[in-house]
PDB file of N, CA and C in Angstrom:
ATOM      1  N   UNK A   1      31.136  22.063 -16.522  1.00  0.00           N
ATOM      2  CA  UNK A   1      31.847  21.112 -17.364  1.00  0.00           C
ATOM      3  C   UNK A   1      31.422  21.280 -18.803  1.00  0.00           C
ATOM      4  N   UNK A   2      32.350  21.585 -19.774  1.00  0.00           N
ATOM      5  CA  UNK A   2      32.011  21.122 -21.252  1.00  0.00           C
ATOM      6  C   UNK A   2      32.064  19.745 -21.505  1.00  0.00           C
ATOM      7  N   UNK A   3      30.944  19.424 -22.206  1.00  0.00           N
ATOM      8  CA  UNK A   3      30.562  18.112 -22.830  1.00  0.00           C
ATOM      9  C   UNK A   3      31.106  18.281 -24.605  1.00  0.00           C
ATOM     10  N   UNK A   4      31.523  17.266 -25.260  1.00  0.00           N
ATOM     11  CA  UNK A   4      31.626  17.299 -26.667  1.00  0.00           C
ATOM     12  C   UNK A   4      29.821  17.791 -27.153  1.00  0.00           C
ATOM     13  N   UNK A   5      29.758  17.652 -28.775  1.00  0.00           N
ATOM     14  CA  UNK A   5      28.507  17.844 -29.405  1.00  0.00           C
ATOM     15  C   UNK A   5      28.348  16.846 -29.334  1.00  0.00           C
ATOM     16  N   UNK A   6      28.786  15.631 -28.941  1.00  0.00           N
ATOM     17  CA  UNK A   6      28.612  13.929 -29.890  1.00  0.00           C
ATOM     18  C   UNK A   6      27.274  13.535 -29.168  1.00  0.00           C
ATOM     19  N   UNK A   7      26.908  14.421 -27.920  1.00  0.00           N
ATOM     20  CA  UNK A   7      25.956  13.653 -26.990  1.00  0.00           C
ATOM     21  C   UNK A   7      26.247  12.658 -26.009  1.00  0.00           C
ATOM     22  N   UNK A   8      26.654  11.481 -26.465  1.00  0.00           N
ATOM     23  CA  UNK A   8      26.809  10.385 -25.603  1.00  0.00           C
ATOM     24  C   UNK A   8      25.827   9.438 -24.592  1.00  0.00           C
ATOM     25  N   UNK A   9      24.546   9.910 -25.316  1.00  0.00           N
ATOM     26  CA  UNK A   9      23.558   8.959 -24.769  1.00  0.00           C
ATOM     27  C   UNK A   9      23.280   8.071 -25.682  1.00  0.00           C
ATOM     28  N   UNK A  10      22.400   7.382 -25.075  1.00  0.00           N
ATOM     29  CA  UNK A  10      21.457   6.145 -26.276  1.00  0.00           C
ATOM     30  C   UNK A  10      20.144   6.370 -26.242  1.00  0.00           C
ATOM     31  N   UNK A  11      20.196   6.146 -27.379  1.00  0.00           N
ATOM     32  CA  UNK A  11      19.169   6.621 -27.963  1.00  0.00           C
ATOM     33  C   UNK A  11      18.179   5.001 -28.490  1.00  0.00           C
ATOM     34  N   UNK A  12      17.003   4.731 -27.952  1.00  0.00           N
ATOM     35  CA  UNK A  12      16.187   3.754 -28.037  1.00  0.00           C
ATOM     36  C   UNK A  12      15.066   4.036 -29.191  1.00  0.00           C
ATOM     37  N   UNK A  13      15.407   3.024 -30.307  1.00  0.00           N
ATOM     38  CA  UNK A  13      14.076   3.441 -31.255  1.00  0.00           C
ATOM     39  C   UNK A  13      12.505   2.338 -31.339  1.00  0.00           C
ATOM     40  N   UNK A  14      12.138   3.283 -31.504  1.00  0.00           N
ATOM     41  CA  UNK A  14      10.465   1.751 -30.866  1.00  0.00           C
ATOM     42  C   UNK A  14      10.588   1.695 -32.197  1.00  0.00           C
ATOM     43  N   UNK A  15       9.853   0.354 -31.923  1.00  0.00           N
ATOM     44  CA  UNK A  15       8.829  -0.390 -32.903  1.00  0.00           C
ATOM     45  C   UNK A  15       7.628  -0.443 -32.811  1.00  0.00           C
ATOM     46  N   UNK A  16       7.260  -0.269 -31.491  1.00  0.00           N
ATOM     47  CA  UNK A  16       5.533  -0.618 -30.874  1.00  0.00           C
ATOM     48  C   UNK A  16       4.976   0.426 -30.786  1.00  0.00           C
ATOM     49  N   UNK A  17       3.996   0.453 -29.759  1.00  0.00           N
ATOM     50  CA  UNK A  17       3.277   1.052 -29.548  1.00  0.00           C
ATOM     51  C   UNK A  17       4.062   2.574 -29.387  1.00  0.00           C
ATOM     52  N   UNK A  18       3.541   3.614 -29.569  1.00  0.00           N
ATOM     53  CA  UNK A  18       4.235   4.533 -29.020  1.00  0.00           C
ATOM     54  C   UNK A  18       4.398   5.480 -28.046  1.00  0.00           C
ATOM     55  N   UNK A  19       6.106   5.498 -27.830  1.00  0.00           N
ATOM     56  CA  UNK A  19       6.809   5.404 -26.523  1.00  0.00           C
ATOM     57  C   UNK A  19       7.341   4.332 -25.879  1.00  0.00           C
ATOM     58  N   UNK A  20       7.004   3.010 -26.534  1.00  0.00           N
ATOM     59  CA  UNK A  20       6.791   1.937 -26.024  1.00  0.00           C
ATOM     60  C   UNK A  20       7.959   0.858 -27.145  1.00  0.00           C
ATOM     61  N   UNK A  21       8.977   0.503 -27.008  1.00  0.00           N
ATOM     62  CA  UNK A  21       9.767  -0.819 -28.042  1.00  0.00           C
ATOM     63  C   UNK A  21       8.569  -1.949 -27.787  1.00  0.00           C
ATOM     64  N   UNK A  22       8.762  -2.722 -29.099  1.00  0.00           N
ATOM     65  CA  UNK A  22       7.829  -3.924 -29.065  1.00  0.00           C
ATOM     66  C   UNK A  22       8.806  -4.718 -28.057  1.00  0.00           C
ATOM     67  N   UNK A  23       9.553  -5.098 -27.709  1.00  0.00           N
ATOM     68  CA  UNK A  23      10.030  -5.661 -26.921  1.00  0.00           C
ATOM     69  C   UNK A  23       9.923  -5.597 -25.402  1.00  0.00           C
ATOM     70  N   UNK A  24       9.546  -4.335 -25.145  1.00  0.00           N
ATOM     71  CA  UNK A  24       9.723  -4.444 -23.867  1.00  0.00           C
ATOM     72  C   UNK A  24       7.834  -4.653 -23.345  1.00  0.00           C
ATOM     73  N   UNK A  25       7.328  -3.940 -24.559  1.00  0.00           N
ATOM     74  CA  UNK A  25       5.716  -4.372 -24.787  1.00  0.00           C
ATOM     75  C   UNK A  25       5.592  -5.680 -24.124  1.00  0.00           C
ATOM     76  N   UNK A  26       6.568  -6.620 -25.235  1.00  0.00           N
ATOM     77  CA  UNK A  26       5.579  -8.323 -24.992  1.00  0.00           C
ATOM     78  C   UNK A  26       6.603  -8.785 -23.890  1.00  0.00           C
ATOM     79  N   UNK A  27       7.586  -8.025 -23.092  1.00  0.00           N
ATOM     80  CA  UNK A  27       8.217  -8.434 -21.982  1.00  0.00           C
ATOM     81  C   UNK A  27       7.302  -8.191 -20.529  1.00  0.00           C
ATOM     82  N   UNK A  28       6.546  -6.798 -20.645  1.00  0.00           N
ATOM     83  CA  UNK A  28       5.521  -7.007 -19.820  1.00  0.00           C
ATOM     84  C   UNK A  28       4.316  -7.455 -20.005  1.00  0.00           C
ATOM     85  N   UNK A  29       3.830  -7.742 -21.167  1.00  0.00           N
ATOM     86  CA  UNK A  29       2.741  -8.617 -21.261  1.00  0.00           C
ATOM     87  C   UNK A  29       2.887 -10.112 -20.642  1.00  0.00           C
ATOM     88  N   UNK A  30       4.427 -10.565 -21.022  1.00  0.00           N
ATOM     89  CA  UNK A  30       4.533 -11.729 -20.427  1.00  0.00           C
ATOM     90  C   UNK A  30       4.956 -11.893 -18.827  1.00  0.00           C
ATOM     91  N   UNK A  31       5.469 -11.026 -18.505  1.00  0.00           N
ATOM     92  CA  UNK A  31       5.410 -10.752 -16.942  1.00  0.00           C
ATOM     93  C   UNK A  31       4.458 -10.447 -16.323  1.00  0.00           C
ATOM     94  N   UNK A  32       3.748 -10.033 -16.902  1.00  0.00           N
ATOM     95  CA  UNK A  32       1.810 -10.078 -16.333  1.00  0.00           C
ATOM     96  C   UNK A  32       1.401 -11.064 -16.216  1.00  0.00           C
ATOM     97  N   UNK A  33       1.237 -11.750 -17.032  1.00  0.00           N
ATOM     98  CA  UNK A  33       0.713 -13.201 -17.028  1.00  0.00           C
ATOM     99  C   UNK A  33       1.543 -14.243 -16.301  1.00  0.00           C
ATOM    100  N   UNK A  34       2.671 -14.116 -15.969  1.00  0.00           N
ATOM    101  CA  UNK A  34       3.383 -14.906 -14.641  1.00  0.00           C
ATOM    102  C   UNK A  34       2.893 -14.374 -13.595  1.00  0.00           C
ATOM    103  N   UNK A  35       3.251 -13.276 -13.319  1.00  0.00           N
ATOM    104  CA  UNK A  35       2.529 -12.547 -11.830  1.00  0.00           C
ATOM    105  C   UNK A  35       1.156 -13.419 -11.934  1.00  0.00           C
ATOM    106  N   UNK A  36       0.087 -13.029 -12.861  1.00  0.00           N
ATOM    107  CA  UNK A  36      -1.123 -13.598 -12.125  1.00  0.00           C
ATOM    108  C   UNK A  36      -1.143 -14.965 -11.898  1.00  0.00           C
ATOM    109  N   UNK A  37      -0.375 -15.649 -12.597  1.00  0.00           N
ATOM    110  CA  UNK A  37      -0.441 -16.969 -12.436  1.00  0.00           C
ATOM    111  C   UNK A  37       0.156 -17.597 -10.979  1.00  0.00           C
ATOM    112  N   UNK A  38       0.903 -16.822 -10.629  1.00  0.00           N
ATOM    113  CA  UNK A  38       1.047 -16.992  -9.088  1.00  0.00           C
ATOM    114  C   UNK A  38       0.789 -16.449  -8.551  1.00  0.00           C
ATOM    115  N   UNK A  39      -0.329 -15.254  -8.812  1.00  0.00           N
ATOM    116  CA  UNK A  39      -0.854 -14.835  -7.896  1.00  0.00           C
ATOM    117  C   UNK A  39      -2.308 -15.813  -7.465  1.00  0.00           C
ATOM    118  N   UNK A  40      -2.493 -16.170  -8.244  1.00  0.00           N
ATOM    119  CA  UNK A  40      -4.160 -17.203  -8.738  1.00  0.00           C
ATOM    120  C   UNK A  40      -3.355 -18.535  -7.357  1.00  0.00           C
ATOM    121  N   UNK A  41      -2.233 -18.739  -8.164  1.00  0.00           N
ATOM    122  CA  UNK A  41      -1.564 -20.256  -7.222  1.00  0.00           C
ATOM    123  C   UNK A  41      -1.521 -19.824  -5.947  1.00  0.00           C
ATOM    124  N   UNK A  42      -1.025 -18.976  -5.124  1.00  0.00           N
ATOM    125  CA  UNK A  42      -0.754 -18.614  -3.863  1.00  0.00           C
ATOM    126  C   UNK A  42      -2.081 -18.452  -3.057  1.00  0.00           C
ATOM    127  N   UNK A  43      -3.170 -17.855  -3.735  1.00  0.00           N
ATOM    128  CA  UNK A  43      -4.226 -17.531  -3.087  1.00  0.00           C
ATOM    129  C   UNK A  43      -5.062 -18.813  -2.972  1.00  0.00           C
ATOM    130  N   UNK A  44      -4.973 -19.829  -3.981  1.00  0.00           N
ATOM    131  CA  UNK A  44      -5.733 -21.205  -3.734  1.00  0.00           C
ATOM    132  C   UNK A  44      -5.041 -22.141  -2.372  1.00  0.00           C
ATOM    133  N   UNK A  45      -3.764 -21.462  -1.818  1.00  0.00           N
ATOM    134  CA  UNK A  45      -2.821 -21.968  -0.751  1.00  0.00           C
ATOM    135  C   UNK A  45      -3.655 -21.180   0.487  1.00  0.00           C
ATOM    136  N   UNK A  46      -4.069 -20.557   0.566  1.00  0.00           N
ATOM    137  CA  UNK A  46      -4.075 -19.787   1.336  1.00  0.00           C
ATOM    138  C   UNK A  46      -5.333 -20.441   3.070  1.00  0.00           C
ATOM    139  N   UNK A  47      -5.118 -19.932   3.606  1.00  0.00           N
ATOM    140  CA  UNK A  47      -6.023 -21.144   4.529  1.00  0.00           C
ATOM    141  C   UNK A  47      -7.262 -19.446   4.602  1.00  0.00           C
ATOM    142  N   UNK A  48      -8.365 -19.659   4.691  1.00  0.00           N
ATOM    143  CA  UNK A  48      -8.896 -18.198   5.270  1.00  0.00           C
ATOM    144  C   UNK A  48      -9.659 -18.477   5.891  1.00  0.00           C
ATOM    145  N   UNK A  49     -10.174 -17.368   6.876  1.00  0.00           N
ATOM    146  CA  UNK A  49     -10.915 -17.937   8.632  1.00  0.00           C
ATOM    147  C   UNK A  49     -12.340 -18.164   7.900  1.00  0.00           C
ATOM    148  N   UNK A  50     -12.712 -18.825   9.131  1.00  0.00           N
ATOM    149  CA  UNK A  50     -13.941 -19.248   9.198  1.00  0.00           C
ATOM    150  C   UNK A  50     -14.950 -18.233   9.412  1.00  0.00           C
ATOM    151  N   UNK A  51     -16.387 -18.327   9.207  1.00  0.00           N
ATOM    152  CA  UNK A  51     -16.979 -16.947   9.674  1.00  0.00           C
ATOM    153  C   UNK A  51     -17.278 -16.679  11.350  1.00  0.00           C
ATOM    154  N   UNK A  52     -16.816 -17.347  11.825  1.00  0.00           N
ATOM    155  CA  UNK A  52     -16.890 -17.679  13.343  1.00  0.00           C
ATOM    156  C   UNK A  52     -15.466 -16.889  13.457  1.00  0.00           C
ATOM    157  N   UNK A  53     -14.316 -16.981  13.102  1.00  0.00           N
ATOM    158  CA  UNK A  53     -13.382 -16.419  12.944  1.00  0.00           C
ATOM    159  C   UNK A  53     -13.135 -14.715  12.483  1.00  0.00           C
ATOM    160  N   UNK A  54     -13.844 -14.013  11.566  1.00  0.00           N
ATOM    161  CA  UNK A  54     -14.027 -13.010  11.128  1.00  0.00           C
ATOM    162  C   UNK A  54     -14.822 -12.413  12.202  1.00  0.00           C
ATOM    163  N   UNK A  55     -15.925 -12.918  12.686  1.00  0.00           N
ATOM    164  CA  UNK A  55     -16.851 -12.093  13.526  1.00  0.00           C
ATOM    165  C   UNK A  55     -16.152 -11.622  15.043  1.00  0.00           C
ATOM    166  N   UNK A  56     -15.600 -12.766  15.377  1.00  0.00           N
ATOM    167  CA  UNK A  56     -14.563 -12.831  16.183  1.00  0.00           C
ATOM    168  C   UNK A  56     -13.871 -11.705  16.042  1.00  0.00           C
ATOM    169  N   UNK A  57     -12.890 -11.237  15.170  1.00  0.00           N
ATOM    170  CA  UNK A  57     -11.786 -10.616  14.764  1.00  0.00           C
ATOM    171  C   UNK A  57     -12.310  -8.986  14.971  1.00  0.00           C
ATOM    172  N   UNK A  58     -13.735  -9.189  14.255  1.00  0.00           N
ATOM    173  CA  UNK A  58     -14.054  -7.834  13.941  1.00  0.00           C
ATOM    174  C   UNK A  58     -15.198  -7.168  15.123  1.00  0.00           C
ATOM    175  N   UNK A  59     -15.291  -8.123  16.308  1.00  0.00           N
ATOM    176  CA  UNK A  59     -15.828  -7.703  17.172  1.00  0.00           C
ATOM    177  C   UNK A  59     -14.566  -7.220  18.258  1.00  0.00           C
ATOM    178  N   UNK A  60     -13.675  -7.756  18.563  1.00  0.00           N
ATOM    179  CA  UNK A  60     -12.098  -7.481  19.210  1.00  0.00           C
ATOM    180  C   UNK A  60     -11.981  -6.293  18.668  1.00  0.00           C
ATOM    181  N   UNK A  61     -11.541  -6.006  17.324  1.00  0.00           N
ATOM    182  CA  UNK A  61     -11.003  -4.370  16.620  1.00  0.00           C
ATOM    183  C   UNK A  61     -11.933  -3.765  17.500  1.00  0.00           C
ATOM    184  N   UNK A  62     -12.925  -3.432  16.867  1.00  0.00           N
ATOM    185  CA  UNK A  62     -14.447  -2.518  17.169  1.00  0.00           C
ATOM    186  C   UNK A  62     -14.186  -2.461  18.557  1.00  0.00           C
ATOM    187  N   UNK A  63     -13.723  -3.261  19.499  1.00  0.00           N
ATOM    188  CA  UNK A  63     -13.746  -2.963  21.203  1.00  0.00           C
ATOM    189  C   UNK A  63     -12.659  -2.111  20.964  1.00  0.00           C
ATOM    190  N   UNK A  64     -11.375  -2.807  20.415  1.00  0.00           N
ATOM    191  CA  UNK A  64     -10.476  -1.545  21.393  1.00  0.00           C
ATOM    192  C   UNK A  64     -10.222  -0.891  20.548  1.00  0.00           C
ATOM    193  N   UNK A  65     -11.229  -0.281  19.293  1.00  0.00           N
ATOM    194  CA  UNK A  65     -11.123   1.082  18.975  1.00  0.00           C
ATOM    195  C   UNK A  65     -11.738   2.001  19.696  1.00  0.00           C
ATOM    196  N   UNK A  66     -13.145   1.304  20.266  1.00  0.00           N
ATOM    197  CA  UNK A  66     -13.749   1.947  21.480  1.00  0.00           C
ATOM    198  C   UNK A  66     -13.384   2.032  22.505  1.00  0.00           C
ATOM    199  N   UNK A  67     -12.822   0.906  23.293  1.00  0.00           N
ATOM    200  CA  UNK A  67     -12.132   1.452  24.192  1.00  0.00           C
ATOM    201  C   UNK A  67     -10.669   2.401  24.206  1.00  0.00           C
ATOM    202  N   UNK A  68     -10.187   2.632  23.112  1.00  0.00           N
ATOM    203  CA  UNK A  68      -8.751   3.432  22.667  1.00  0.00           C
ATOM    204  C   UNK A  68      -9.304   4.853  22.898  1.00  0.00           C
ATOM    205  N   UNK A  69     -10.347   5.010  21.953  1.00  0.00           N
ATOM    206  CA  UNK A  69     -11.111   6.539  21.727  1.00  0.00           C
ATOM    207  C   UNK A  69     -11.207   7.056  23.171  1.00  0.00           C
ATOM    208  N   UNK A  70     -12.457   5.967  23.903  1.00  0.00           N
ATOM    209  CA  UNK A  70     -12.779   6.567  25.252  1.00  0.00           C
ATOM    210  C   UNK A  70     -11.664   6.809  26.053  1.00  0.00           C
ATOM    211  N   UNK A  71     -10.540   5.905  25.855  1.00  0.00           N
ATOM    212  CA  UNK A  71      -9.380   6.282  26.551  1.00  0.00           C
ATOM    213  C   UNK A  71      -8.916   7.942  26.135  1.00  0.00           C
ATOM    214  N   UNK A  72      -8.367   8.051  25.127  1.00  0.00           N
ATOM    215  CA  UNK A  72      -8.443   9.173  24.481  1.00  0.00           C
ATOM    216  C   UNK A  72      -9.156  10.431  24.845  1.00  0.00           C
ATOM    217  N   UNK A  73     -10.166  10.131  24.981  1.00  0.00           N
ATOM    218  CA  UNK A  73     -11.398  11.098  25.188  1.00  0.00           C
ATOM    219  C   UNK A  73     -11.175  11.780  26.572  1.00  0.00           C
ATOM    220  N   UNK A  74     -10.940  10.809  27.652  1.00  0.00           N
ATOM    221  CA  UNK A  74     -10.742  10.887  28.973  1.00  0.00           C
ATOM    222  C   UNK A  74      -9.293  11.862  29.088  1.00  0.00           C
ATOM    223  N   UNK A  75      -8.226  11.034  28.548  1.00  0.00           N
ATOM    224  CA  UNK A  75      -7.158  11.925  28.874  1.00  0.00           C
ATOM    225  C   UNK A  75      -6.847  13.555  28.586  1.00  0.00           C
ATOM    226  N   UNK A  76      -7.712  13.451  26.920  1.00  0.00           N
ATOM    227  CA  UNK A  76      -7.953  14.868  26.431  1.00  0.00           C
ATOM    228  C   UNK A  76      -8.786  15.817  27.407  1.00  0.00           C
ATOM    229  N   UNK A  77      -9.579  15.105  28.221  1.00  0.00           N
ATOM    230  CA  UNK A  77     -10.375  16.294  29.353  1.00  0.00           C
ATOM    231  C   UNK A  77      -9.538  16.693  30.106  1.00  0.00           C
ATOM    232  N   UNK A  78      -8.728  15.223  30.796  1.00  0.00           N
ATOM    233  CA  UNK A  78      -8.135  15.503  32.131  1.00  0.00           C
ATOM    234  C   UNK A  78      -7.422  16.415  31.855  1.00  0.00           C
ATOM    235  N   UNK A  79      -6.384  16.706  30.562  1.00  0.00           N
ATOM    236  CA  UNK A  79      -5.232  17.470  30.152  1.00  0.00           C
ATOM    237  C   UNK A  79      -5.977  19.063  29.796  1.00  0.00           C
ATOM    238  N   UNK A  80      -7.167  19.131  29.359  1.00  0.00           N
ATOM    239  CA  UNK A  80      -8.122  20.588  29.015  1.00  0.00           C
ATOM    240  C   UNK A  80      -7.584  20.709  30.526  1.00  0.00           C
ATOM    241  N   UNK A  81      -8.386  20.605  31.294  1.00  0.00           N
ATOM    242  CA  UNK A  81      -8.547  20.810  32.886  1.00  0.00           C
ATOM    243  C   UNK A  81      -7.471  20.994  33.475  1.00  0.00           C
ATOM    244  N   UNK A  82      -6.633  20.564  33.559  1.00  0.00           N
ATOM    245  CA  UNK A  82      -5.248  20.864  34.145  1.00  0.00           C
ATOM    246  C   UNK A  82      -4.706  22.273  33.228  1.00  0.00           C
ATOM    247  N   UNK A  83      -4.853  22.210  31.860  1.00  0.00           N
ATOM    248  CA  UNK A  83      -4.173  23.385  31.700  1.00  0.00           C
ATOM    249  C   UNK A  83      -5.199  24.398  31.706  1.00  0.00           C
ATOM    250  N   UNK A  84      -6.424  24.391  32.074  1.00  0.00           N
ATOM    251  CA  UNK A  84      -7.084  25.288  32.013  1.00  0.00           C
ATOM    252  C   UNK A  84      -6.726  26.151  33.471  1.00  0.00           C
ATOM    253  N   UNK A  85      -6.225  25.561  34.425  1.00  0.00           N
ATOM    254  CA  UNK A  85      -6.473  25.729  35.481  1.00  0.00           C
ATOM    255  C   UNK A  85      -4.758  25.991  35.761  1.00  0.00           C
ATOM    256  N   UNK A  86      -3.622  26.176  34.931  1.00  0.00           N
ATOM    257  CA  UNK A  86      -2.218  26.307  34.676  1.00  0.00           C
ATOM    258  C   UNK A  86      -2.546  27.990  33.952  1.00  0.00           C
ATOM    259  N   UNK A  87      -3.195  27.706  33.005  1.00  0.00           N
ATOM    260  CA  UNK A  87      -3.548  29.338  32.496  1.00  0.00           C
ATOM    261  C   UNK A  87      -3.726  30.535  33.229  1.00  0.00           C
ATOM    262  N   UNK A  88      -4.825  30.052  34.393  1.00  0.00           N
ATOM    263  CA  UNK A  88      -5.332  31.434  34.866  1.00  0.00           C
ATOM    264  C   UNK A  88      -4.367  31.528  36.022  1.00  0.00           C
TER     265      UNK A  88
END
C-alpha cells in the first residue's frame, strides 16, 4: 500500500519528565495514591488466621507434599520396573 507523505499519526509533545507528558505524570501519581489507599483499606478488612490456624495449615501442606512425593516416588519405581523388564 502507498501511504501519502502527510504521515497521519499523532504526534504527543511532553512537558515533563522525559518521555513522559506532565499530565499523564500527575495522572499516575494520582492513581498511585488511590490504589494504596485501598489497598491500606481492604487489608485493615481483612480477617487473618490465628497462629493455631497457620500451624495448622502449614502442617496439612508439608503432609501431602510428602505424602504426594512418596506417592510419586513409588509409582516412578513401579513404572522403571515394568519397563525395564518390557525392554529386554
Amino acid at each position: 500500500m502507498n501511504r501519502g507523505a502527510s504521515g497521519g499519526g499523532t504526534t504527543v509533545k511532553t512537558t515533563g519528565s522525559p518521555g513522559r507528558p506532565a499530565a499523564r505524570t500527575a495522572d499516575r501519581n494520582a492513581n498511585a495514591q488511590v490504589f494504596l489507599r485501598g489497598l491500606v483499606s481492604e487489608m485493615r478488612r481483612v480477617t487473618w488466621p490465628s497462629r493455631q490456624e497457620w500451624v495448622s495449615a502449614t502442617v496439612l501442606t508439608v503432609g501431602l507434599v510428602a505424602s504426594l512425593s512418596l506417592y510419586m516416588y513409588v509409582v516412578d519405581e513401579l513404572l522403571t520396573l515394568i519397563l525395564g523388564f518390557v525392554r529386554r
